[in-house]
N, C-alpha and C. Protein backbone atom coordinates (compact mmCIF):
# COMPACT_ATOMS: atom_id res chain seq x y z
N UNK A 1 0.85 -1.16 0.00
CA UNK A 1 0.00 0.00 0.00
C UNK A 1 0.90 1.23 0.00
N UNK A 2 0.06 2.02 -0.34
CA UNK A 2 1.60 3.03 -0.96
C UNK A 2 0.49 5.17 -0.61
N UNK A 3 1.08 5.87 0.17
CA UNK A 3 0.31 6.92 0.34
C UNK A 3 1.01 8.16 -0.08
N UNK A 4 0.92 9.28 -1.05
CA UNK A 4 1.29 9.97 -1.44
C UNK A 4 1.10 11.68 -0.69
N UNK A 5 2.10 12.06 -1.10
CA UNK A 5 2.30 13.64 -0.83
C UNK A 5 3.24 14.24 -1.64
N UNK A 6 2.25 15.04 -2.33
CA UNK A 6 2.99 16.06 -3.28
C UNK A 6 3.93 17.61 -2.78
N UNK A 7 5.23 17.35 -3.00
CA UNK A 7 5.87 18.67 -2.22
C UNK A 7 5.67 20.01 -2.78
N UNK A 8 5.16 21.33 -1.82
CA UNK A 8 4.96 22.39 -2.55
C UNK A 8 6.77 23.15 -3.38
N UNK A 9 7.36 22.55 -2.53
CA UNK A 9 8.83 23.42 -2.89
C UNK A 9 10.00 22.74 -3.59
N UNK A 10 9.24 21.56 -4.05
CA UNK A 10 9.89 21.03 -5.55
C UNK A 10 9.56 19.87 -6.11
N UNK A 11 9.13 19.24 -6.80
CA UNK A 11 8.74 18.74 -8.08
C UNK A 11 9.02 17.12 -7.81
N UNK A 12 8.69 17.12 -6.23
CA UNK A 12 8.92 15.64 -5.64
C UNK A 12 7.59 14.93 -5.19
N UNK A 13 7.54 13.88 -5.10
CA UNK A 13 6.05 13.33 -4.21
C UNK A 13 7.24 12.63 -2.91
N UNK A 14 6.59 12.53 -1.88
CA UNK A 14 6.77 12.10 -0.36
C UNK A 14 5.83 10.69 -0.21
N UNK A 15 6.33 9.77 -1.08
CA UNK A 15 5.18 8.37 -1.09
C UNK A 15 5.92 7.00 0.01
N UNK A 16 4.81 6.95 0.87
CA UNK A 16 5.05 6.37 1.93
C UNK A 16 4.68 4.80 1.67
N UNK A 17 5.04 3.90 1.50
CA UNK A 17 5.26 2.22 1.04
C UNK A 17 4.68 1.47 2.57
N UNK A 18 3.95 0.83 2.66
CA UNK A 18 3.89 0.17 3.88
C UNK A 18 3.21 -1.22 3.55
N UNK A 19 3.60 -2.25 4.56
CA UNK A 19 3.84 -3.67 4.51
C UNK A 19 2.82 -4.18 5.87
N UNK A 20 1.84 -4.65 5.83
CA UNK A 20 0.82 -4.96 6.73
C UNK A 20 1.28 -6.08 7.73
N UNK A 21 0.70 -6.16 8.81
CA UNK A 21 1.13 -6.98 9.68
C UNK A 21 1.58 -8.51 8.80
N UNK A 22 -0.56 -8.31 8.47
CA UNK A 22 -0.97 -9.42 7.94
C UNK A 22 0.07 -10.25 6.43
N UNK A 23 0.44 -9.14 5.59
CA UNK A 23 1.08 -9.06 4.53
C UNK A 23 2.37 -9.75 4.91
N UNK A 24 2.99 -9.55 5.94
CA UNK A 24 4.36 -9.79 6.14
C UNK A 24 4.47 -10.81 6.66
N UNK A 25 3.88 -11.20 8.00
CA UNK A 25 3.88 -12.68 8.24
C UNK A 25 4.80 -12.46 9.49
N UNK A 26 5.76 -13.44 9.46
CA UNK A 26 6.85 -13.81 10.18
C UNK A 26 7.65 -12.82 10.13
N UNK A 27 8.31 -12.05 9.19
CA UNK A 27 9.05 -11.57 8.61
C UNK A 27 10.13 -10.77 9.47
N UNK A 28 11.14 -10.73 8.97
CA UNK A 28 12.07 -10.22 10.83
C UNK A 28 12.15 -8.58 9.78
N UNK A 29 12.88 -8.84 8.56
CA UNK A 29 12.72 -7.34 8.08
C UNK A 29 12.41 -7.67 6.54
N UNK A 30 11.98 -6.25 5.92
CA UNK A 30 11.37 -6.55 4.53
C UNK A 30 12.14 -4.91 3.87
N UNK A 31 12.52 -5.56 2.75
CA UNK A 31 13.09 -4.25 1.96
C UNK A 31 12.57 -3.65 0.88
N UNK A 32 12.55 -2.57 0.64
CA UNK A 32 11.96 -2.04 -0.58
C UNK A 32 13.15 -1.57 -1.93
N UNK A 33 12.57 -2.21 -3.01
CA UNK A 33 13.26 -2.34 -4.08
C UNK A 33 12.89 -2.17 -5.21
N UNK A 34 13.95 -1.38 -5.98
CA UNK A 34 12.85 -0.61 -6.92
C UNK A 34 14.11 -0.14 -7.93
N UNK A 35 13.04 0.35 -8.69
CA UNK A 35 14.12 0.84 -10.37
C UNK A 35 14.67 2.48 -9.71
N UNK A 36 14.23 2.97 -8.71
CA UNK A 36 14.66 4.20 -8.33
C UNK A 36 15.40 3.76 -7.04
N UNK A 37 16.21 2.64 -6.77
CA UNK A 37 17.18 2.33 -5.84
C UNK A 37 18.40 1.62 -7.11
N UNK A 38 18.02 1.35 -8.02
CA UNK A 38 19.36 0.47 -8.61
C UNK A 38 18.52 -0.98 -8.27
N UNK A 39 17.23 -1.33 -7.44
CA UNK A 39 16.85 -2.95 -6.92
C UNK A 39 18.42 -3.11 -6.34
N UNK A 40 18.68 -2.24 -5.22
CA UNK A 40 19.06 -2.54 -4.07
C UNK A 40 18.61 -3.54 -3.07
N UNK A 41 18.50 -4.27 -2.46
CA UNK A 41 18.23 -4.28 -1.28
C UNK A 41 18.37 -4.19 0.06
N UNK A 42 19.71 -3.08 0.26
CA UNK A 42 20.34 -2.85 1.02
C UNK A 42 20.22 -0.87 1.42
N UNK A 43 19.48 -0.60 0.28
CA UNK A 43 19.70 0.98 0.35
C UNK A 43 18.27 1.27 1.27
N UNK A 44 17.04 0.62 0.78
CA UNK A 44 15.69 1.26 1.56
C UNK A 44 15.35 -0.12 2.58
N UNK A 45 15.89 -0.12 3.69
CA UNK A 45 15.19 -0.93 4.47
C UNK A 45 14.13 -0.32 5.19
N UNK A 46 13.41 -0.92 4.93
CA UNK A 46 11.70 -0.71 5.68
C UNK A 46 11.57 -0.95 7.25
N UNK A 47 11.00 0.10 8.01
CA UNK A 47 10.93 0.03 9.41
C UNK A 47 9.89 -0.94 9.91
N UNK A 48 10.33 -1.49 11.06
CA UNK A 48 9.13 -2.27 12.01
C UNK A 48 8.66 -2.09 12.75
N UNK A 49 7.10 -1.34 12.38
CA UNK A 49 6.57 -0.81 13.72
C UNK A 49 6.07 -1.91 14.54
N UNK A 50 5.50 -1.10 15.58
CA UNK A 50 5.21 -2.13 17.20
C UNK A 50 4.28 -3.08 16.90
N UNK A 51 3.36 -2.71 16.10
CA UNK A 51 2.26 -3.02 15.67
C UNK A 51 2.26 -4.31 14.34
N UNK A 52 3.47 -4.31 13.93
CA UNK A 52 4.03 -5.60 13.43
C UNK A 52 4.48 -4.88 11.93
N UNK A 53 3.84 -3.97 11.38
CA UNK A 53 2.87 -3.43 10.24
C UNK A 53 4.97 -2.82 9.62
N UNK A 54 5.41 -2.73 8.65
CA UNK A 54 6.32 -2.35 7.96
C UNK A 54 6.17 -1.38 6.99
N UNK A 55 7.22 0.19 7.67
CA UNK A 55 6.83 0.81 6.73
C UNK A 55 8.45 1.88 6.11
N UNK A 56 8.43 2.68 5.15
CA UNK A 56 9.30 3.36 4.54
C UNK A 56 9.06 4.48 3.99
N UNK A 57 9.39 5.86 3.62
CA UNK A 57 9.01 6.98 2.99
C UNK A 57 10.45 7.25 2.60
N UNK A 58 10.42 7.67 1.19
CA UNK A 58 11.03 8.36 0.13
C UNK A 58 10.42 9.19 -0.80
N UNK A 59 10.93 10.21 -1.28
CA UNK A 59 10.71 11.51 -2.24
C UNK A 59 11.59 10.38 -3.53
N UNK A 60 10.36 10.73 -4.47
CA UNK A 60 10.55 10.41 -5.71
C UNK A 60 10.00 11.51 -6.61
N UNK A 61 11.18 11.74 -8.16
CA UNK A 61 10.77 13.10 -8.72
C UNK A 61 9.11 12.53 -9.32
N UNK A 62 8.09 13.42 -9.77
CA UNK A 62 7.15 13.82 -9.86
C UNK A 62 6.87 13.27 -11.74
N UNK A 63 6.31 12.80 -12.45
CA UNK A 63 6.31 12.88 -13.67
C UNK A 63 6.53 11.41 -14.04
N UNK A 64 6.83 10.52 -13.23
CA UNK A 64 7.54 9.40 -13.68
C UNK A 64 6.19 7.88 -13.14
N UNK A 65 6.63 6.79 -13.52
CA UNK A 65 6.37 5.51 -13.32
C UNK A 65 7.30 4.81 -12.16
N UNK A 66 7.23 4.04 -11.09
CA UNK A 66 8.29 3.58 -10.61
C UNK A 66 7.93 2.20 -10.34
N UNK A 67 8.73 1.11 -10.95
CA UNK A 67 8.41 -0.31 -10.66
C UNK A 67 9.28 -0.30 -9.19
N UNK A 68 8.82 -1.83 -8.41
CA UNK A 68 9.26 -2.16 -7.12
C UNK A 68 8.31 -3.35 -6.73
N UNK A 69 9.54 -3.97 -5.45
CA UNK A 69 8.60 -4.84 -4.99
C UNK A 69 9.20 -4.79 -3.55
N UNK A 70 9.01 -5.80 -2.81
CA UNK A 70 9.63 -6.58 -1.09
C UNK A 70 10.16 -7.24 -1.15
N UNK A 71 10.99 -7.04 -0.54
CA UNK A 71 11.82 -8.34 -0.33
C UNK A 71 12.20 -8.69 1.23
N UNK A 72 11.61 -9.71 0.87
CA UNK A 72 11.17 -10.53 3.08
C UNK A 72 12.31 -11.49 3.27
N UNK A 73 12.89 -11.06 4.16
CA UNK A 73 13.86 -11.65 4.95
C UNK A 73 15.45 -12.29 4.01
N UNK A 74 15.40 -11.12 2.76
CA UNK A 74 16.40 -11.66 2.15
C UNK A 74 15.73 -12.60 1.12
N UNK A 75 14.86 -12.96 0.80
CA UNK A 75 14.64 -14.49 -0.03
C UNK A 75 13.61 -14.46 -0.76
N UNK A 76 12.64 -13.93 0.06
CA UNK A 76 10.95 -13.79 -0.63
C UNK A 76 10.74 -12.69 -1.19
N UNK A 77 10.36 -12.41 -2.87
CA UNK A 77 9.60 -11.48 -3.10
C UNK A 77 8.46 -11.38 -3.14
N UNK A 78 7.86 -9.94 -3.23
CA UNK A 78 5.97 -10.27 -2.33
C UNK A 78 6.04 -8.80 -3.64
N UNK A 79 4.62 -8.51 -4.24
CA UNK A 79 4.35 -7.65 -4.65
C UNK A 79 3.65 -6.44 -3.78
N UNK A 80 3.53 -5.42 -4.21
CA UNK A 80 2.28 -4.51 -3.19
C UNK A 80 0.24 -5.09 -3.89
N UNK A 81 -0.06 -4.96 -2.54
CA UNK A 81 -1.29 -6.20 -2.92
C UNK A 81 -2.41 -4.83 -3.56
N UNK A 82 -2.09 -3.51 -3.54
CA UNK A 82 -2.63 -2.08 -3.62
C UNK A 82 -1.46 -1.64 -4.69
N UNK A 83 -1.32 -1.97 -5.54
CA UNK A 83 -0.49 -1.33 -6.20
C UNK A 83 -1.47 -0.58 -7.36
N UNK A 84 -0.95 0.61 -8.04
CA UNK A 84 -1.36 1.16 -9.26
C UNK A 84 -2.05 0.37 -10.30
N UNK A 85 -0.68 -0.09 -10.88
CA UNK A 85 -0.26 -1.43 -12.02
C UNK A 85 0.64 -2.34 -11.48
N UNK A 86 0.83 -3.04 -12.32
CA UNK A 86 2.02 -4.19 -12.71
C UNK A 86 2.28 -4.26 -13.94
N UNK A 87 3.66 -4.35 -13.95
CA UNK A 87 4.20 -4.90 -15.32
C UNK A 87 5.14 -5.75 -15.35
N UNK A 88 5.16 -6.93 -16.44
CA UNK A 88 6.04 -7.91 -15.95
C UNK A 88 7.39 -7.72 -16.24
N UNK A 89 8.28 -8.43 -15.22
CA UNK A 89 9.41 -8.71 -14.74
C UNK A 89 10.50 -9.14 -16.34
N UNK A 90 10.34 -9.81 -16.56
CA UNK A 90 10.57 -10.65 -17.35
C UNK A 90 11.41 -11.78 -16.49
N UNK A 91 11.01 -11.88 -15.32
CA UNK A 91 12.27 -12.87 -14.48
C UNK A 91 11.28 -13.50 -14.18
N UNK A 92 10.23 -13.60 -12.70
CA UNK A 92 9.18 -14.38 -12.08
C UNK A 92 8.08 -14.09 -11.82
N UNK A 93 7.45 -13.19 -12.89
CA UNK A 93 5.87 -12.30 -13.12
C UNK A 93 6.04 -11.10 -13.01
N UNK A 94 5.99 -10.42 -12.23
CA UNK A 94 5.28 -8.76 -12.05
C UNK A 94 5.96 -8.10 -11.14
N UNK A 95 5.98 -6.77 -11.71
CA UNK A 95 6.31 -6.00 -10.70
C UNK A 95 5.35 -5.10 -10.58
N UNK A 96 4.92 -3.93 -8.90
CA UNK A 96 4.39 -3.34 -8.45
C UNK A 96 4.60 -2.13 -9.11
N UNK A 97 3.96 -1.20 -9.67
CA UNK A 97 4.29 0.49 -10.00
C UNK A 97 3.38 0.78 -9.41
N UNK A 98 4.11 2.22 -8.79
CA UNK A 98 3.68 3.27 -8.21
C UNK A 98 3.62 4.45 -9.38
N UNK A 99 2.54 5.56 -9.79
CA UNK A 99 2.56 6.60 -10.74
C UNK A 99 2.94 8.23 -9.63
N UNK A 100 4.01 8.74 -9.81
CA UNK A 100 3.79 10.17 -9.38
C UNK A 100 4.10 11.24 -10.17
């Protein structure tokens, strides 16, 4: 699930990524990975709130498409179950886009 904010003082959105209790499972940590990290999974690690629920915020420029997905505990990829679109991978189905 993914919540947006458009910045008045430059040409960014403030889109907040979050990973549900339910969504995550077990999961000790879950990363966010994406065509606007390089599909890092080391650059956006996603926080664990108390509440079990996993979440992350980054400014992405304004005008664009951004594919991404999770990645749980190192091993599992999970799509966003609220995503925009999908478009496929060409590796193991789909990836999640976000539009800002």
């Amino acid at each position: 699930m993914t919540k947006k904010e458009y910045l008045k003082t430059k040409p960014e959105c403030k889109v907040t990524f979050k990973v549900s209790k339910k969504m995550a499972g077990e999961a000790s940590k879950i990363a966010l990975v994406g065509d606007f990290n390089t599909w890092s999974p080391k650059k956006d690690p996603m926080k664990k709130l108390k509440n079990g629920d996993f979440t992350i915020s980054i400014n992405l420029p304004v005008g664009n498409e951004y594919q991404y997905r999770y990645l749980i505990d190192g091993q599992i990829w999970m799509n966003d179950e609220m995503a925009e679109k999908y478009l496929p991978n060409n590796i193991d189905g789909d990836n999640s886009v976000v539009i800002v």
